[in-house]
C-alpha atoms as a PDB file:
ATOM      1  CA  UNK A   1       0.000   0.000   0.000  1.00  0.00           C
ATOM      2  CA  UNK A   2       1.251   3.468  -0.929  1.00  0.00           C
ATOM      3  CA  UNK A   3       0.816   6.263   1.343  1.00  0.00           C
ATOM      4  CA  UNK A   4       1.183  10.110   0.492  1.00  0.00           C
ATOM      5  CA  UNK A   5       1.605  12.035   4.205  1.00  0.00           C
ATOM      6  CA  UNK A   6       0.545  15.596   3.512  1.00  0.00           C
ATOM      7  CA  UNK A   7       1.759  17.984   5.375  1.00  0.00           C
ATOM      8  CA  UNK A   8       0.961  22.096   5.619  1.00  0.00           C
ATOM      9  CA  UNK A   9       1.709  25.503   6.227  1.00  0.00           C
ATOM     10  CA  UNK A  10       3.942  25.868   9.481  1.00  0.00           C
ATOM     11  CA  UNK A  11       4.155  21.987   9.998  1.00  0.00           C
ATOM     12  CA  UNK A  12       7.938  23.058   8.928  1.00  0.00           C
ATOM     13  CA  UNK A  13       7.730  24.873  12.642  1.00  0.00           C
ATOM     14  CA  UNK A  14       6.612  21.899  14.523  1.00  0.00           C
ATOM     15  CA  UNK A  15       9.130  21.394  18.008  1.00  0.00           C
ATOM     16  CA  UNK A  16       9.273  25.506  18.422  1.00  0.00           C
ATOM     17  CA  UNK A  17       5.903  26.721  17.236  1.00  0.00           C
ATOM     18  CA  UNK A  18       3.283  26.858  20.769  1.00  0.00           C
ATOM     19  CA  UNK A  19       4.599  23.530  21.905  1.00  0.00           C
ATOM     20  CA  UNK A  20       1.889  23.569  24.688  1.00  0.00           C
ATOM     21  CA  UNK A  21      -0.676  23.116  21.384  1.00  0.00           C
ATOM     22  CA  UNK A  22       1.387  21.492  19.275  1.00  0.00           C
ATOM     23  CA  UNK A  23       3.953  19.336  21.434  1.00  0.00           C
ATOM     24  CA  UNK A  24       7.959  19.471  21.016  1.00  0.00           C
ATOM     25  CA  UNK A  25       8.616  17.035  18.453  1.00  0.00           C
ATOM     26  CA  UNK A  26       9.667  18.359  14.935  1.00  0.00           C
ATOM     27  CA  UNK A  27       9.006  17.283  12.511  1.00  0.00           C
ATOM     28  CA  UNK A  28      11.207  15.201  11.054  1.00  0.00           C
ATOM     29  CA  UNK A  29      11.124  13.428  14.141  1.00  0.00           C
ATOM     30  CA  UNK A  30       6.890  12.607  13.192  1.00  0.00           C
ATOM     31  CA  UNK A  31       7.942  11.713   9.536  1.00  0.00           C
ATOM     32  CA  UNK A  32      10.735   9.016  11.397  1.00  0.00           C
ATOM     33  CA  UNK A  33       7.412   7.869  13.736  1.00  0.00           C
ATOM     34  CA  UNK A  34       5.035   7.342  10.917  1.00  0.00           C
ATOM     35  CA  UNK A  35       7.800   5.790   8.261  1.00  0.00           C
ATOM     36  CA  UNK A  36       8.259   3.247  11.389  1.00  0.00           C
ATOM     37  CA  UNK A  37       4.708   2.346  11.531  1.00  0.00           C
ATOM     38  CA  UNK A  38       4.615   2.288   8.007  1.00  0.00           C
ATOM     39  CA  UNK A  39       7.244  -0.139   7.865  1.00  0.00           C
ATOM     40  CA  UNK A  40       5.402  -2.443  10.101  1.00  0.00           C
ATOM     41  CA  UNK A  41       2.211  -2.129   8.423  1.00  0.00           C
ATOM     42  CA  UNK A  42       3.576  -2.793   5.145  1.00  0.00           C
ATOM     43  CA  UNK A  43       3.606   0.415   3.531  1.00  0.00           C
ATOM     44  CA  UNK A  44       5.517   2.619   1.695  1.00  0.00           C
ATOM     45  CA  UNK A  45       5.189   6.179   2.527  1.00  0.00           C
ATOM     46  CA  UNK A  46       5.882   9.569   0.655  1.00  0.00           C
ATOM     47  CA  UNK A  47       6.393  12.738   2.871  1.00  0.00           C
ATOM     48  CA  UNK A  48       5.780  16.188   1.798  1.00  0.00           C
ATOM     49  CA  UNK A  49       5.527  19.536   3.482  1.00  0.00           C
ATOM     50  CA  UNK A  50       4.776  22.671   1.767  1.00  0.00           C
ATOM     51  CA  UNK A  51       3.645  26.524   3.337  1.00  0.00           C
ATOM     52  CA  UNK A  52       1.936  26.631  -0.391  1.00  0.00           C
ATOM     53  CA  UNK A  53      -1.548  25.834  -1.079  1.00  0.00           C
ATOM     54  CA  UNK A  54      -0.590  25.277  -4.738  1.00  0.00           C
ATOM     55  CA  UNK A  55       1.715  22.822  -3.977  1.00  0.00           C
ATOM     56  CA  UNK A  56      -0.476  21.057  -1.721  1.00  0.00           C
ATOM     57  CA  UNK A  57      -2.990  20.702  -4.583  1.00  0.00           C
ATOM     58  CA  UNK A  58      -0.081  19.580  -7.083  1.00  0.00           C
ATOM     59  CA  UNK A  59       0.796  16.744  -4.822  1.00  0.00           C
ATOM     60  CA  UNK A  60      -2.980  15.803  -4.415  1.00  0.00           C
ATOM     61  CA  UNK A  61      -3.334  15.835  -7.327  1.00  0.00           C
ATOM     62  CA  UNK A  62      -0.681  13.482  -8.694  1.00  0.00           C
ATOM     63  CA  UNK A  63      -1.583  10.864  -5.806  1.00  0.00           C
ATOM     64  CA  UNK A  64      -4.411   9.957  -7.873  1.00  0.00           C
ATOM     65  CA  UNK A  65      -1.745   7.995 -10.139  1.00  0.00           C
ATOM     66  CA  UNK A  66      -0.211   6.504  -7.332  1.00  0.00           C
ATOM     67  CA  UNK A  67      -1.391   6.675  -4.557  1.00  0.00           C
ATOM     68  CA  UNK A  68      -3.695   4.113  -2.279  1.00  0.00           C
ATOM     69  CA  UNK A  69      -4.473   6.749   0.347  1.00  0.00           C
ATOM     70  CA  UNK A  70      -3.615  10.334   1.729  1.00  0.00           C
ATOM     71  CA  UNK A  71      -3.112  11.349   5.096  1.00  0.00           C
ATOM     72  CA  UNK A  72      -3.731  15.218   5.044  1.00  0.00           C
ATOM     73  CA  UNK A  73      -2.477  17.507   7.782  1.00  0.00           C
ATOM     74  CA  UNK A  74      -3.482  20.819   6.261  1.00  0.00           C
ATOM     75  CA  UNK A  75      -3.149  22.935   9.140  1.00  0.00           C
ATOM     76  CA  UNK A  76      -4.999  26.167   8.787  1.00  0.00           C
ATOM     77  CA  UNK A  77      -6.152  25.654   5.416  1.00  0.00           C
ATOM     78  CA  UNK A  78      -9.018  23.203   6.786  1.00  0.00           C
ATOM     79  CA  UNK A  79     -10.781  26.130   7.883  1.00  0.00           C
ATOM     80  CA  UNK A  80      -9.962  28.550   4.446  1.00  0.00           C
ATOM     81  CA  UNK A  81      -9.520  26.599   1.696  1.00  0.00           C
ATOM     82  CA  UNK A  82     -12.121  25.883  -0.913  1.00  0.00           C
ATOM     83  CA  UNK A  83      -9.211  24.818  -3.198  1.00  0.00           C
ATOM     84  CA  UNK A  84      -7.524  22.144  -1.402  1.00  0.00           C
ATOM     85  CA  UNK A  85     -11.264  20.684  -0.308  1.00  0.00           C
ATOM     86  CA  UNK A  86     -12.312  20.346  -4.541  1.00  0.00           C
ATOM     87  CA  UNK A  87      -9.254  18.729  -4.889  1.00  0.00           C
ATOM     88  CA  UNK A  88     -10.276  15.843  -2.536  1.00  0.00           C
ATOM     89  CA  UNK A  89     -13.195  15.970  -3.682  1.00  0.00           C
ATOM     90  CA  UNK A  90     -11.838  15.283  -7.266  1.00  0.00           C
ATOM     91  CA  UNK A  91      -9.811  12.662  -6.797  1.00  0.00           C
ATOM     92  CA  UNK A  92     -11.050   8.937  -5.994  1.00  0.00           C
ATOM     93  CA  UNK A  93      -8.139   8.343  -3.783  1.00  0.00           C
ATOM     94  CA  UNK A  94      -9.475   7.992   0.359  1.00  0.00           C
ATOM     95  CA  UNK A  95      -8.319  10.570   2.328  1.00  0.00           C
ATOM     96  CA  UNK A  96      -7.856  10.564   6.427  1.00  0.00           C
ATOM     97  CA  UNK A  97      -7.419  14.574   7.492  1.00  0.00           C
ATOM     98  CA  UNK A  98      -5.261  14.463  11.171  1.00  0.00           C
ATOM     99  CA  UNK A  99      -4.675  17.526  13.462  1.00  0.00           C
ATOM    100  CA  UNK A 100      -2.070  17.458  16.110  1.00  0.00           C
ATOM    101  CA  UNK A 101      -4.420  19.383  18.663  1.00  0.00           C
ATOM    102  CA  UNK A 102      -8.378  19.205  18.522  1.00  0.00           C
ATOM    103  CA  UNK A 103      -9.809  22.098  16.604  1.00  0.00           C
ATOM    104  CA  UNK A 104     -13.071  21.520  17.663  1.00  0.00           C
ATOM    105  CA  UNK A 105     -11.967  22.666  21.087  1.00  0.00           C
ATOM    106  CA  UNK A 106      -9.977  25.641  19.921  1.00  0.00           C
ATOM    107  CA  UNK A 107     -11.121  28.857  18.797  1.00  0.00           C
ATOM    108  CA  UNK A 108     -14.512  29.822  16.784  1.00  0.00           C
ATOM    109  CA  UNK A 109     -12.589  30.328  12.986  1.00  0.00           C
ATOM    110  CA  UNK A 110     -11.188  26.651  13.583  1.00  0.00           C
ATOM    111  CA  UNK A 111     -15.442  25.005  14.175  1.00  0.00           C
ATOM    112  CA  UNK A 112     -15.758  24.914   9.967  1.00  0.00           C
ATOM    113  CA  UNK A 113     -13.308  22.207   8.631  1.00  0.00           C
ATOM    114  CA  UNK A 114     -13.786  22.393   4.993  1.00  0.00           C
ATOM    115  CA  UNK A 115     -11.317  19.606   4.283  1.00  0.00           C
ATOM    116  CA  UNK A 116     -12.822  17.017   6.995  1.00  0.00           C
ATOM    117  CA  UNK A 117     -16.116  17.539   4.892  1.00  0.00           C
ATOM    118  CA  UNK A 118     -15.208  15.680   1.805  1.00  0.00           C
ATOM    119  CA  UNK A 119     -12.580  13.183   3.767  1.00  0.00           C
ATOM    120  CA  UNK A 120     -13.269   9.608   4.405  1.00  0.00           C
ATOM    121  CA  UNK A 121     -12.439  10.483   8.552  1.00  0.00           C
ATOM    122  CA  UNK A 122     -10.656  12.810  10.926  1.00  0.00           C
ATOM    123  CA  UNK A 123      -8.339  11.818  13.479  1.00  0.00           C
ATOM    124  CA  UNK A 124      -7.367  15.062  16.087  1.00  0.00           C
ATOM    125  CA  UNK A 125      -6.643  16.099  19.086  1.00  0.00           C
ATOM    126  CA  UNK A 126      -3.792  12.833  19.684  1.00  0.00           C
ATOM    127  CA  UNK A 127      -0.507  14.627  18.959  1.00  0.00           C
ATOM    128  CA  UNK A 128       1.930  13.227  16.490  1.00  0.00           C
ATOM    129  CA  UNK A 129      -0.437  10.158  17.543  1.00  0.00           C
ATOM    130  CA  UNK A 130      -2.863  11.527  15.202  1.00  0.00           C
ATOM    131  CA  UNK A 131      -0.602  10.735  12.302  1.00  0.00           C
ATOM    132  CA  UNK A 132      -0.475   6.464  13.624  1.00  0.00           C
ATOM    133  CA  UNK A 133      -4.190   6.004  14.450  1.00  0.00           C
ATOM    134  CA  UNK A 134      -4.623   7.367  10.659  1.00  0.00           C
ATOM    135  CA  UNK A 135      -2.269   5.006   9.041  1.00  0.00           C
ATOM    136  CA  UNK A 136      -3.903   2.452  11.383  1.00  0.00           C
ATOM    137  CA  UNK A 137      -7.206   3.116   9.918  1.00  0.00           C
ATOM    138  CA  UNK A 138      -5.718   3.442   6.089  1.00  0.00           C
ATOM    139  CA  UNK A 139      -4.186  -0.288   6.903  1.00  0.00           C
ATOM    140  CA  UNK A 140      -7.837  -1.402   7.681  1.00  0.00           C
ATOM    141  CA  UNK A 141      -9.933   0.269   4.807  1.00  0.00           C
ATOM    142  CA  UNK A 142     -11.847  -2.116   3.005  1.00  0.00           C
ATOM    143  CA  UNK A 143     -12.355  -4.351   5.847  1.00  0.00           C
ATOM    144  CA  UNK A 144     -15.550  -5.195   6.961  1.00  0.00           C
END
C-alpha cells in the first residue's frame, strides 16, 4: 500500500511553534514515527511539506496515479480553503485529514473544517499520535 503524508503551512515549525498546542517534536522526528509504523504495516510512505496551497494541490493531485491513500495535515487551510477541499473531492483516492491538537476545542474560525467535509475520517486532538491512528485506519480500509 502506498501512502502520500501531507503535510501544511507551518508543519515546517513543529518542536518551536506553541509547543503547549502542538507538542515538542519536529518534525522530522513525526515523519521518522510514521515511516516506522509504516514499515510495520507494510507500507511505503511519501512525505511532503509545503507553506503553499498550490503545492499542496499539485501533490494531491498526482496521488491519484499513485497513490492508495492520503493522510492530510493541512493545518490552517481546513478552515480557508475551498481549493484544497475540490481537490479531494476530485480525486477517488481515500483521504484521512489528522490535526495534532483538537480544533473543535480551539477557537470559533477553527469550528468549519472544509477539508474534513469531503474526507473519508478525521483523526485530532492525539498529537503526532494523530498521524499512527490514521495510518492504522488506512491499513484497515476495506475491511468489513
Amino acid at each position: 500500500m502506498k501512502v502520500l503524508v501531507l503535510n501544511g503551512p507551518n508543519l515546517n515549525l513543529l518542536g518551536e511553534r506553541e509547543p503547549e498546542v502542538y507538542g515538542t517534536l519536529t518534525l522530522g522526528e513525526i515523519d521518522r514515527r510514521i515511516k516506522d509504523r509504516a514499515d510495520r504495516l507494510g507500507m511505503e510512505i511519501r512525505s511532503i511539506q509545503s507553506n503553499l496551497e498550490g503545492e499542496l494541490i499539485d501533490a494531491i493531485q498526482d496521488a491519484r496515479t499513485w497513490a492508495d491513500a492520503i493522510v492530510i495535515n493541512p493545518g490552517g487551510y481546513s478552515h480557508t480553503s475551498v481549493a484544497i477541499r475540490d481537490a479531494i473531492a476530485a480525486i477517488d483516492v481515500p483521504v484521512i485529514e489528522v490535526h495534532l491538537s483538537n480544533p473543535s476545542a480551539r477557537e470559533d474560525f477553527r469550528q468549519r473544517d472544509l477539508v474534513g467535509e469531503v474526507s473519508r475520517g478525521v483523526v485530532s486532538g492525539f498529537g503526532w499520535m494523530s498521524y499512527i491512528l490514521a495510518l492504522e485506519a488506512v491499513a484497515t480500509m476495506g475491511e468489513g
